[in-house]
PDB file of N, CA and C in Angstrom:
ATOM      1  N   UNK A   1      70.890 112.626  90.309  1.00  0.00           N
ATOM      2  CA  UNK A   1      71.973 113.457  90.694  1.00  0.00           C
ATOM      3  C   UNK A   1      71.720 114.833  90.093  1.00  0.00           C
ATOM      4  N   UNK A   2      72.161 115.910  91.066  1.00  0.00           N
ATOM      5  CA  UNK A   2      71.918 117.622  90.191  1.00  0.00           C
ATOM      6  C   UNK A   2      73.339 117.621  90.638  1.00  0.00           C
ATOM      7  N   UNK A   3      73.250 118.924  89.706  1.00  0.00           N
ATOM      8  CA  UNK A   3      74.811 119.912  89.795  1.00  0.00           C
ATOM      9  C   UNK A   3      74.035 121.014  89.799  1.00  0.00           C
ATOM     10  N   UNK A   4      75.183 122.048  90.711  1.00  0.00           N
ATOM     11  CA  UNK A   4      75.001 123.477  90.234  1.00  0.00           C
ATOM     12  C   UNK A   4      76.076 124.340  89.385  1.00  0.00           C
ATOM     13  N   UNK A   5      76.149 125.321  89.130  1.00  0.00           N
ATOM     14  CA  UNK A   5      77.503 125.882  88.360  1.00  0.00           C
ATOM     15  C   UNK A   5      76.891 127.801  89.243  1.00  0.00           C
ATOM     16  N   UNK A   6      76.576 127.895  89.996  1.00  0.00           N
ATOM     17  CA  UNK A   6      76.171 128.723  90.690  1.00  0.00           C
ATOM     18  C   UNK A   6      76.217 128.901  92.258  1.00  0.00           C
ATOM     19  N   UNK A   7      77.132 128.134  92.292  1.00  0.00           N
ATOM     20  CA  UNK A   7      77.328 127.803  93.918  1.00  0.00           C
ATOM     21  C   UNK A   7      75.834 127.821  94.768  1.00  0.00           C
ATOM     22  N   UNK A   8      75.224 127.155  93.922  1.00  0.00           N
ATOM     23  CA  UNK A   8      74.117 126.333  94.986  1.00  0.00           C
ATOM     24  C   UNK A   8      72.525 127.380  94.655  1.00  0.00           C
ATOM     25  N   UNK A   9      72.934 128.330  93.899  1.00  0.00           N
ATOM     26  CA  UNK A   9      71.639 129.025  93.733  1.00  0.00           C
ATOM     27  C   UNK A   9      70.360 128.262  93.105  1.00  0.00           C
ATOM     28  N   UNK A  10      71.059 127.507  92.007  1.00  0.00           N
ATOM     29  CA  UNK A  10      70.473 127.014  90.919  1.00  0.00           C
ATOM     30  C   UNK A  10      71.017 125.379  90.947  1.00  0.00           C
ATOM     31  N   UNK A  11      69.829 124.142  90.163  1.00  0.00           N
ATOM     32  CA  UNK A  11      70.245 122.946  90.173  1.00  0.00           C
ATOM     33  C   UNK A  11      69.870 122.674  89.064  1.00  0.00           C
ATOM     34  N   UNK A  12      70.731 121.859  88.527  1.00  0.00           N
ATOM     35  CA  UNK A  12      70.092 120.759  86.948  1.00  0.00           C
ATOM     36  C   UNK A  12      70.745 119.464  86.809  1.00  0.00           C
ATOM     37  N   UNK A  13      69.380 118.725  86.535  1.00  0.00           N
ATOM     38  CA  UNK A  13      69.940 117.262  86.687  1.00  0.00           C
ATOM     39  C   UNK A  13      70.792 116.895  85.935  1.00  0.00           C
ATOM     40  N   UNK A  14      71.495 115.967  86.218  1.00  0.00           N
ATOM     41  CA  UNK A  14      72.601 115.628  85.885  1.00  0.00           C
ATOM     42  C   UNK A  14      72.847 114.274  85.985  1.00  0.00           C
ATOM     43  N   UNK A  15      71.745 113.263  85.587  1.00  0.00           N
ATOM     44  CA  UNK A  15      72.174 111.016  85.720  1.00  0.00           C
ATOM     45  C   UNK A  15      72.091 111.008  84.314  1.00  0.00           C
ATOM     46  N   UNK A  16      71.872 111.798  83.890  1.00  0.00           N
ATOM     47  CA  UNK A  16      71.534 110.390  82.496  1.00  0.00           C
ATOM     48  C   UNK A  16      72.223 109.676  82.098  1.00  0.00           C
ATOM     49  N   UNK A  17      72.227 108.699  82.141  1.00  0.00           N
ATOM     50  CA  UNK A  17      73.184 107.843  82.041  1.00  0.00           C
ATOM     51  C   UNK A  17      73.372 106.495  82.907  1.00  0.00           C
ATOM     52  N   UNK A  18      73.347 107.337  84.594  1.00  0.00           N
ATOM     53  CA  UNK A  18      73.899 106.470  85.470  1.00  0.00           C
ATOM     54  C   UNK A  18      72.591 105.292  85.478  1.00  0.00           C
ATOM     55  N   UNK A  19      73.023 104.302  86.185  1.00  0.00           N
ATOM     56  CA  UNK A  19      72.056 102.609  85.756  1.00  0.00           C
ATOM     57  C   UNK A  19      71.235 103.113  87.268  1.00  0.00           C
ATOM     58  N   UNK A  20      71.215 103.585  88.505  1.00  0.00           N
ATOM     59  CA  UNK A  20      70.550 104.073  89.208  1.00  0.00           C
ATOM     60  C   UNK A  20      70.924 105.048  90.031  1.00  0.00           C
ATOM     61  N   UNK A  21      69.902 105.436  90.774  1.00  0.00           N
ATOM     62  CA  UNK A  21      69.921 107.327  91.501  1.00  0.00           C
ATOM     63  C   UNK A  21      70.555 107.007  93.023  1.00  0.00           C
ATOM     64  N   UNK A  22      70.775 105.669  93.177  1.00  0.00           N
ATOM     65  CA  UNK A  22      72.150 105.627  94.805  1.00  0.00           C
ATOM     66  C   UNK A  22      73.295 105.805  94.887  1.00  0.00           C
ATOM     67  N   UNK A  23      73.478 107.046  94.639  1.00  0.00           N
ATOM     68  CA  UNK A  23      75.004 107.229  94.158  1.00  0.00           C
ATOM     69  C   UNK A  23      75.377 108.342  95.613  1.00  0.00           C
ATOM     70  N   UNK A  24      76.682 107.387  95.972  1.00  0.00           N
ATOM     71  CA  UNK A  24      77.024 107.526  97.224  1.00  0.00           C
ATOM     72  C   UNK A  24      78.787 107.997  97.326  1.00  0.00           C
ATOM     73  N   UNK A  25      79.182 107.988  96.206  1.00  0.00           N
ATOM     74  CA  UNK A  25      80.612 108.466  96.243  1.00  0.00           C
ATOM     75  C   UNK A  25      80.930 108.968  94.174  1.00  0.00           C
ATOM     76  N   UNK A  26      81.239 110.239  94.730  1.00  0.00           N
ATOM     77  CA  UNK A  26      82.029 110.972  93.735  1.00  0.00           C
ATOM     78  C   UNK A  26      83.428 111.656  93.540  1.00  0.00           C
ATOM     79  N   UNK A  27      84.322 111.006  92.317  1.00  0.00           N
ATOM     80  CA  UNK A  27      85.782 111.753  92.421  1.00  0.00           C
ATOM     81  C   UNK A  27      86.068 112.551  91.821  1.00  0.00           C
ATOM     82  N   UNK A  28      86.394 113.593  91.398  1.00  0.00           N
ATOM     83  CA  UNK A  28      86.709 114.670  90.626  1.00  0.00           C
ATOM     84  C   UNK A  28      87.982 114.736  90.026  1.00  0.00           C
ATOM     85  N   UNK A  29      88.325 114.584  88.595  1.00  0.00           N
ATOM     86  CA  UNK A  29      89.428 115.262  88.268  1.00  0.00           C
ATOM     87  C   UNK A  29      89.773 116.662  88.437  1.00  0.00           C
ATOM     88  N   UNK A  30      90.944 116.447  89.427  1.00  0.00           N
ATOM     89  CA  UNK A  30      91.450 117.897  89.654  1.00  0.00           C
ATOM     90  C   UNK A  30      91.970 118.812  88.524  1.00  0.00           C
ATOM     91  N   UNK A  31      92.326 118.211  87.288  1.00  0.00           N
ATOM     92  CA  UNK A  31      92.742 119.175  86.287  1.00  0.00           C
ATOM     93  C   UNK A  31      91.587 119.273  85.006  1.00  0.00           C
ATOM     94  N   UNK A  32      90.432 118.748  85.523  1.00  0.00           N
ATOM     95  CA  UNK A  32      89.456 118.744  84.548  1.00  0.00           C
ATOM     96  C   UNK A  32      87.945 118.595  85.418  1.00  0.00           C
ATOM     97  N   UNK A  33      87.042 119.657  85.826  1.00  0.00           N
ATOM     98  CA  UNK A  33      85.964 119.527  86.333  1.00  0.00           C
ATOM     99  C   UNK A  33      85.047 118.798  85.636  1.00  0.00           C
ATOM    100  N   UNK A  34      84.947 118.730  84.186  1.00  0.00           N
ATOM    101  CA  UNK A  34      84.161 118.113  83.566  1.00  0.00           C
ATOM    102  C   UNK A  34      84.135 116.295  83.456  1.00  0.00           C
ATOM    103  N   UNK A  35      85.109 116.077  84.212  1.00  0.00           N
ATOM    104  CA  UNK A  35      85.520 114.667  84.187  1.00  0.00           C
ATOM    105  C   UNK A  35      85.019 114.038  85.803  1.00  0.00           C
ATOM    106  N   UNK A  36      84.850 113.156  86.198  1.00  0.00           N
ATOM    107  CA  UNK A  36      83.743 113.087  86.871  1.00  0.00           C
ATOM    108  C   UNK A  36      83.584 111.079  86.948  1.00  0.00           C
ATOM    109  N   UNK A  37      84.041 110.970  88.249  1.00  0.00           N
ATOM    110  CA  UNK A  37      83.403 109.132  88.402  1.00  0.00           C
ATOM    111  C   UNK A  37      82.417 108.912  89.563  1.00  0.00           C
ATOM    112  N   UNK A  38      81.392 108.528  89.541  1.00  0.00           N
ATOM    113  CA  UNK A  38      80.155 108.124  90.216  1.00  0.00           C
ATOM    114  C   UNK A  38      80.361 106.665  90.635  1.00  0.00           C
ATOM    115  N   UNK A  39      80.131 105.914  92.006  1.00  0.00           N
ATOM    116  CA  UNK A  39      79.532 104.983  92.000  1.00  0.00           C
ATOM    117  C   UNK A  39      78.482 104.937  93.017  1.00  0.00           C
ATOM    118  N   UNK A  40      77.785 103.838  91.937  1.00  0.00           N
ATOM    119  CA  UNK A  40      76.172 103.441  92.426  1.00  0.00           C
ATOM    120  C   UNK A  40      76.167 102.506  92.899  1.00  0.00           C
ATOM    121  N   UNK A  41      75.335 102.162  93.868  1.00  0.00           N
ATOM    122  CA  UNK A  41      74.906 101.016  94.731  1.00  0.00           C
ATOM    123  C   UNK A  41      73.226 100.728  94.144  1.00  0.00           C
ATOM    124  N   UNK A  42      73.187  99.376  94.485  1.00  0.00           N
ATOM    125  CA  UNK A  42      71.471  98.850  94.213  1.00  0.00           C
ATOM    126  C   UNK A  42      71.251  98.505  92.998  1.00  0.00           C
ATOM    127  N   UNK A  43      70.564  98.765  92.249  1.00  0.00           N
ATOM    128  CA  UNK A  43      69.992  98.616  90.700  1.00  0.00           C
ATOM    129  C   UNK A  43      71.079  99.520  89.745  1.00  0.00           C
ATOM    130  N   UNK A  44      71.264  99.151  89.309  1.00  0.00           N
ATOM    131  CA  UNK A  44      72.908  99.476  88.058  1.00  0.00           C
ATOM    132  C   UNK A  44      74.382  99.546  88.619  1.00  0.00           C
ATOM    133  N   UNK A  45      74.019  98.808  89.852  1.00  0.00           N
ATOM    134  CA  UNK A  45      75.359  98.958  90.838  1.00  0.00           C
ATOM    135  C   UNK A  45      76.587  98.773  89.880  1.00  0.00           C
ATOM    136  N   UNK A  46      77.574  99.655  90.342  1.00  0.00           N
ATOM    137  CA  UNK A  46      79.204 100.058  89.250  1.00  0.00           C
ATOM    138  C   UNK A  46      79.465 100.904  89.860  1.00  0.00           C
ATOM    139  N   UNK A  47      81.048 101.148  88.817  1.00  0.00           N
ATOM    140  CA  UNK A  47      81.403 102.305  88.760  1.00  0.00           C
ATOM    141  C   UNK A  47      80.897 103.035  87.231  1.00  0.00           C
ATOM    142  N   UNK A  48      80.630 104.581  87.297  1.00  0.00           N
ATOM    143  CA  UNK A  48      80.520 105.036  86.298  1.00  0.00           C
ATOM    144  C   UNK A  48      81.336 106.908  86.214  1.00  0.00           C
ATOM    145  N   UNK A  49      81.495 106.762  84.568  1.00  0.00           N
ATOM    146  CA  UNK A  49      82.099 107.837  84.359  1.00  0.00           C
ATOM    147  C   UNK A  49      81.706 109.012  83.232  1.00  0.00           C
ATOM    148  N   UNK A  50      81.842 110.333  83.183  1.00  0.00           N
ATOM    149  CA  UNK A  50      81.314 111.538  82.264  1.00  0.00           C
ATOM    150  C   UNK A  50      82.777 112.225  82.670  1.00  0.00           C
ATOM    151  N   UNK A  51      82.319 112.635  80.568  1.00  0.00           N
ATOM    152  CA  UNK A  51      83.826 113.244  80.513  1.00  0.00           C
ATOM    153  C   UNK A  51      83.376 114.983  80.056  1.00  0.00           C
ATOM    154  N   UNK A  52      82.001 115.108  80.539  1.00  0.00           N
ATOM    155  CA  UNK A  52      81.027 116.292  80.029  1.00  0.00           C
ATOM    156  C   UNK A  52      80.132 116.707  80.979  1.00  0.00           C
ATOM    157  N   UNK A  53      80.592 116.846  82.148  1.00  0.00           N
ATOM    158  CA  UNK A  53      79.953 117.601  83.599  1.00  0.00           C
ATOM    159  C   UNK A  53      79.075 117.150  84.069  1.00  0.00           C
ATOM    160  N   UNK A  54      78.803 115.660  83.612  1.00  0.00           N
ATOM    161  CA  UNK A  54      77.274 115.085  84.372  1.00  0.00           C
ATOM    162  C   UNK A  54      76.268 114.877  82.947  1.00  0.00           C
ATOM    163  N   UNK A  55      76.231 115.469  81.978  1.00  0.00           N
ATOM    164  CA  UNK A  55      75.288 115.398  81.058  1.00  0.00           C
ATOM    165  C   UNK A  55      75.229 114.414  80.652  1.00  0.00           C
ATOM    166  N   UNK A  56      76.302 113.671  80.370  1.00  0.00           N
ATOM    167  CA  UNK A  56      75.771 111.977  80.096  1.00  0.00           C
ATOM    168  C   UNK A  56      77.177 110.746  80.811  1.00  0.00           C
ATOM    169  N   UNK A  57      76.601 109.801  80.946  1.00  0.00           N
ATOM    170  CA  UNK A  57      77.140 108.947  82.039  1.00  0.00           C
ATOM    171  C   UNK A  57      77.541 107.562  81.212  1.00  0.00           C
ATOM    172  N   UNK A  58      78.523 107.070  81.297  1.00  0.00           N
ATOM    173  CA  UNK A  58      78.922 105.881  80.994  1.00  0.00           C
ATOM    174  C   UNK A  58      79.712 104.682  82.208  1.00  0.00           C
ATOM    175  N   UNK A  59      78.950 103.341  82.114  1.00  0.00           N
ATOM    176  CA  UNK A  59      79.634 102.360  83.116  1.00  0.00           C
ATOM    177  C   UNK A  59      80.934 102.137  82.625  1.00  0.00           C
ATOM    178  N   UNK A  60      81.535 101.969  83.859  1.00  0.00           N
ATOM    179  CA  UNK A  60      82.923 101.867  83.622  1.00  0.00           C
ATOM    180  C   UNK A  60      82.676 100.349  83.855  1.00  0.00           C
ATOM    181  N   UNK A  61      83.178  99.053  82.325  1.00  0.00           N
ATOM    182  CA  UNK A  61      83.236  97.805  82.758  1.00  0.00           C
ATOM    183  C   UNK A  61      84.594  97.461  82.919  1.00  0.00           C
ATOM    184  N   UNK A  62      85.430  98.054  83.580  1.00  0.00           N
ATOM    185  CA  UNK A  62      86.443  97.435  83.737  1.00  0.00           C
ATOM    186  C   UNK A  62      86.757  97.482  85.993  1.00  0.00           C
ATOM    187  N   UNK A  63      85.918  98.618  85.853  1.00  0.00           N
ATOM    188  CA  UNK A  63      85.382  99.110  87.373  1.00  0.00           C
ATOM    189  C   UNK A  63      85.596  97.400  88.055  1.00  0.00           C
ATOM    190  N   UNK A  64      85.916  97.833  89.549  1.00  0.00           N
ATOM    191  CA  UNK A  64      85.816  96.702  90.398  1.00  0.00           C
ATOM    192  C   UNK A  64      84.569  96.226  90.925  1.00  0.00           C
ATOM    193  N   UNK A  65      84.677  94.753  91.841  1.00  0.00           N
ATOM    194  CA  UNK A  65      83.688  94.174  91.422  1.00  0.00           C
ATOM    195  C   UNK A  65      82.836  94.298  92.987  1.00  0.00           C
ATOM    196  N   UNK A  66      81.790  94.215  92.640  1.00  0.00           N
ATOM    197  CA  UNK A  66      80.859  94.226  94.219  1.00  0.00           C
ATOM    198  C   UNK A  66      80.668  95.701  94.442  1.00  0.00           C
ATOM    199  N   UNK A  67      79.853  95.880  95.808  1.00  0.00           N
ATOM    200  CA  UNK A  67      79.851  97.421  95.719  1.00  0.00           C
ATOM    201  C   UNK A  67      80.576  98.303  96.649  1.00  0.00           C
ATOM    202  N   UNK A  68      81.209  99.423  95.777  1.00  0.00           N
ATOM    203  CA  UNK A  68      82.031 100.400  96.140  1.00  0.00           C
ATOM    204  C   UNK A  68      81.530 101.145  97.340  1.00  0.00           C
ATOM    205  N   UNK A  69      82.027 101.022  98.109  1.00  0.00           N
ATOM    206  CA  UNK A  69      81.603 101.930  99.816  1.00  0.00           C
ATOM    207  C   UNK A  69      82.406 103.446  99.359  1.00  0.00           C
ATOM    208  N   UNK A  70      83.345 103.498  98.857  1.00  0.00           N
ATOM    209  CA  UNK A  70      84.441 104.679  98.462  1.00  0.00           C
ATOM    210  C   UNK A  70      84.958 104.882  97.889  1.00  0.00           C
ATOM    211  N   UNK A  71      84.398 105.970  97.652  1.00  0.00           N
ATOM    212  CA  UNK A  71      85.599 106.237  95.957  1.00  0.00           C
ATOM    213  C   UNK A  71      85.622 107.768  96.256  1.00  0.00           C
ATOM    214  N   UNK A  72      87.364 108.094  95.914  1.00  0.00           N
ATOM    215  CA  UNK A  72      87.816 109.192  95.351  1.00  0.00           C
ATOM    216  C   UNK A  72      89.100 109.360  94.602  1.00  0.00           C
ATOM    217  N   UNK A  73      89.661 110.610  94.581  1.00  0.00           N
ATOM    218  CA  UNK A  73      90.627 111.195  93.140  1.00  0.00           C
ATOM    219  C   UNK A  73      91.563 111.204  94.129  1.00  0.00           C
ATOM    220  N   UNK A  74      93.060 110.749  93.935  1.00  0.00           N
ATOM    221  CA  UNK A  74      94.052 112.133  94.758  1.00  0.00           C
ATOM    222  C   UNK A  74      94.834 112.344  93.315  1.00  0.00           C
ATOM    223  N   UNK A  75      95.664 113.431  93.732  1.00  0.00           N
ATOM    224  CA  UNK A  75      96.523 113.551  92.559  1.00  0.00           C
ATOM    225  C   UNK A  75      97.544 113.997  93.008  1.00  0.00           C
ATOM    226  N   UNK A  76      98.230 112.768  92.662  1.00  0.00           N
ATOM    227  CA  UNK A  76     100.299 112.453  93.101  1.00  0.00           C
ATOM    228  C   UNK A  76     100.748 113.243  92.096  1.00  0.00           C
ATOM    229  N   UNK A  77     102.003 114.181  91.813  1.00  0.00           N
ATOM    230  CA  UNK A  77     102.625 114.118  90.641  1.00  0.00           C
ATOM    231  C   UNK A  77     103.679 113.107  90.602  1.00  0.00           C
ATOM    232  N   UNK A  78     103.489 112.197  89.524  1.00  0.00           N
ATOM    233  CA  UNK A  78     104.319 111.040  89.289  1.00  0.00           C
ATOM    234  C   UNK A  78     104.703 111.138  88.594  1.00  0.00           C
ATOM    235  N   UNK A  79     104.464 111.732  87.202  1.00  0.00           N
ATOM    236  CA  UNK A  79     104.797 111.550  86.173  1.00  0.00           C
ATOM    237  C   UNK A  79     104.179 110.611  85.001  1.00  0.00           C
ATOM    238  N   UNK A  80     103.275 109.989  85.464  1.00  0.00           N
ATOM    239  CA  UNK A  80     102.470 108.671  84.979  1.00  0.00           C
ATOM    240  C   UNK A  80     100.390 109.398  84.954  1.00  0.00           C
ATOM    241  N   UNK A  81     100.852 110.654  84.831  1.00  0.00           N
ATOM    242  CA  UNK A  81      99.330 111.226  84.989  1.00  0.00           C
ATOM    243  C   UNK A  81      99.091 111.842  85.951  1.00  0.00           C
ATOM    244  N   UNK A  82      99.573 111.325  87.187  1.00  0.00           N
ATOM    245  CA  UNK A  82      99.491 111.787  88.449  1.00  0.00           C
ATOM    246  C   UNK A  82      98.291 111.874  88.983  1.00  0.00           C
ATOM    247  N   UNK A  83      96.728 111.538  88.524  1.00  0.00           N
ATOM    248  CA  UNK A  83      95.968 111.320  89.143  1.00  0.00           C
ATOM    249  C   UNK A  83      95.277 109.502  89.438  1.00  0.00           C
ATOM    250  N   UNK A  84      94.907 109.471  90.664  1.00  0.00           N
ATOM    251  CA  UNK A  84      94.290 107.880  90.580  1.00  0.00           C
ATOM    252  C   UNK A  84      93.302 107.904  91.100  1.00  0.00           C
ATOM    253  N   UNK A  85      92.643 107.062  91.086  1.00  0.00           N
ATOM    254  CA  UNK A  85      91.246 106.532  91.295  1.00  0.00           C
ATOM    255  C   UNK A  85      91.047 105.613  92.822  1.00  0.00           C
ATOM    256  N   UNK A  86      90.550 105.720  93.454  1.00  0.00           N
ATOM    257  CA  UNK A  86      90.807 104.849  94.641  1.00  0.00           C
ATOM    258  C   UNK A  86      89.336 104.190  94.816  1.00  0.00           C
ATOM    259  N   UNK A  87      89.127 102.718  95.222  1.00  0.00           N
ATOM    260  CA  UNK A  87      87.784 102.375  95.251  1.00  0.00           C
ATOM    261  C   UNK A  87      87.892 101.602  97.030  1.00  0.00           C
ATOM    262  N   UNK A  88      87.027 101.832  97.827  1.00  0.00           N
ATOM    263  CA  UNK A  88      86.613 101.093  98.797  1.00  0.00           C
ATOM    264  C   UNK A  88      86.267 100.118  98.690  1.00  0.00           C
ATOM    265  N   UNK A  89      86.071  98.523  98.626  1.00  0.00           N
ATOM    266  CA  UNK A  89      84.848  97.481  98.409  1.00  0.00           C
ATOM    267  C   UNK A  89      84.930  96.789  99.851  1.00  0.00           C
ATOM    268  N   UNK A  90      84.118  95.733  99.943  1.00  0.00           N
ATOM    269  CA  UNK A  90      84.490  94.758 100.774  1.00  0.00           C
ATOM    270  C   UNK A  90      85.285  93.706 100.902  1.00  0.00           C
ATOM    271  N   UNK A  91      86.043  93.853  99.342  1.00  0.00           N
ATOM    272  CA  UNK A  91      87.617  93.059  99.247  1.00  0.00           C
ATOM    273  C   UNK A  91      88.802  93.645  99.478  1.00  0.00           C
ATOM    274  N   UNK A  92      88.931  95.019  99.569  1.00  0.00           N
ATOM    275  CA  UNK A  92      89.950  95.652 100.216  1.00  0.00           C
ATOM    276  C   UNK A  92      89.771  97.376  99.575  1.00  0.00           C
ATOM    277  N   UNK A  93      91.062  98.144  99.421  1.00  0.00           N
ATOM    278  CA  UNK A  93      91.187  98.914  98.289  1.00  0.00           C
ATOM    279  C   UNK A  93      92.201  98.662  97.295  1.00  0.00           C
ATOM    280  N   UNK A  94      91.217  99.110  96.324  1.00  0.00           N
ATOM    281  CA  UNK A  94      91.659  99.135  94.793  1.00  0.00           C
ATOM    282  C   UNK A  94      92.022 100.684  94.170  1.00  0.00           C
ATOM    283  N   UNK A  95      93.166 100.819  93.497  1.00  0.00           N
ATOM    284  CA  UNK A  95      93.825 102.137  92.881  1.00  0.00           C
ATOM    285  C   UNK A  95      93.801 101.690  91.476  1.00  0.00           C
ATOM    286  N   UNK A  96      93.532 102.633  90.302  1.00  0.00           N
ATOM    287  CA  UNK A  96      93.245 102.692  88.951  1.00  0.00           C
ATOM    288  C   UNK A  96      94.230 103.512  88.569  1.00  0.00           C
ATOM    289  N   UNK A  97      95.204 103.516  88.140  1.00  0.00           N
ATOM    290  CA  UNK A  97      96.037 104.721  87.982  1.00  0.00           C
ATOM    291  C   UNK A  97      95.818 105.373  86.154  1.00  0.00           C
ATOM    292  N   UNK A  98      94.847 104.820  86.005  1.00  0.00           N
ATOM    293  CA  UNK A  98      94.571 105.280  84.188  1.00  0.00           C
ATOM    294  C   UNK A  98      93.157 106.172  84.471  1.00  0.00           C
ATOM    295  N   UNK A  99      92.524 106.321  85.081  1.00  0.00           N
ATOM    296  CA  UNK A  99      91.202 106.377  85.355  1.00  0.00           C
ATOM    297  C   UNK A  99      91.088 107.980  84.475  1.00  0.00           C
ATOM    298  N   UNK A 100      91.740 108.329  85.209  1.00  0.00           N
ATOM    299  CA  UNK A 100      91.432 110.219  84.341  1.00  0.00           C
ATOM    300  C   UNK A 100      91.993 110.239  82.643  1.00  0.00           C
TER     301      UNK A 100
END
């Protein structure tokens, strides 16, 4: 995975961490760019998360199970954080409401 911070001029990698490079859905905390959930398919298949712009990556083991077709952020104001986590699988969808 790269990032830019240059709107695309410039790239720097950015997995370390993640268990492999098929990473097919990313969510963004809207009140924190540096916060950040990845999931991977294939070899380290999960969900994973960085709370430091990509520079280093941690599995989320509490993440759902099998592999994630979709994942993203919305952010409700609820009062309870207001952001959630939404996962695609082939058992249905799953919402995380602690995730950020």
């Amino acid at each position: 995975m790269f990032k830019t911070q240059d709107g695309g001029r410039s790239w720097a990698e950015a997995s370390t961490g993640l268990g492999g490079l098929d990473v097919h859905g990313l969510a963004l905390d809207p009140n924190d760019p540096r916060k950040l959930h990845a999931a991977v398919r294939g070899q380290g298949e999960g969900v994973y998360r960085t709370t430091d712009g990509g520079a280093g990556w941690v599995r989320v083991d509490d993440g759902p199970a099998g592999e994630v077709k979709v994942l993203t952020s919305v952010n409700i104001p609820t009062g309870m954080g207001g952001t959630f986590l939404y996962a695609g699988t082939a058992e249905g969808l799953l919402r995380s409401p602690d995730c950020f």
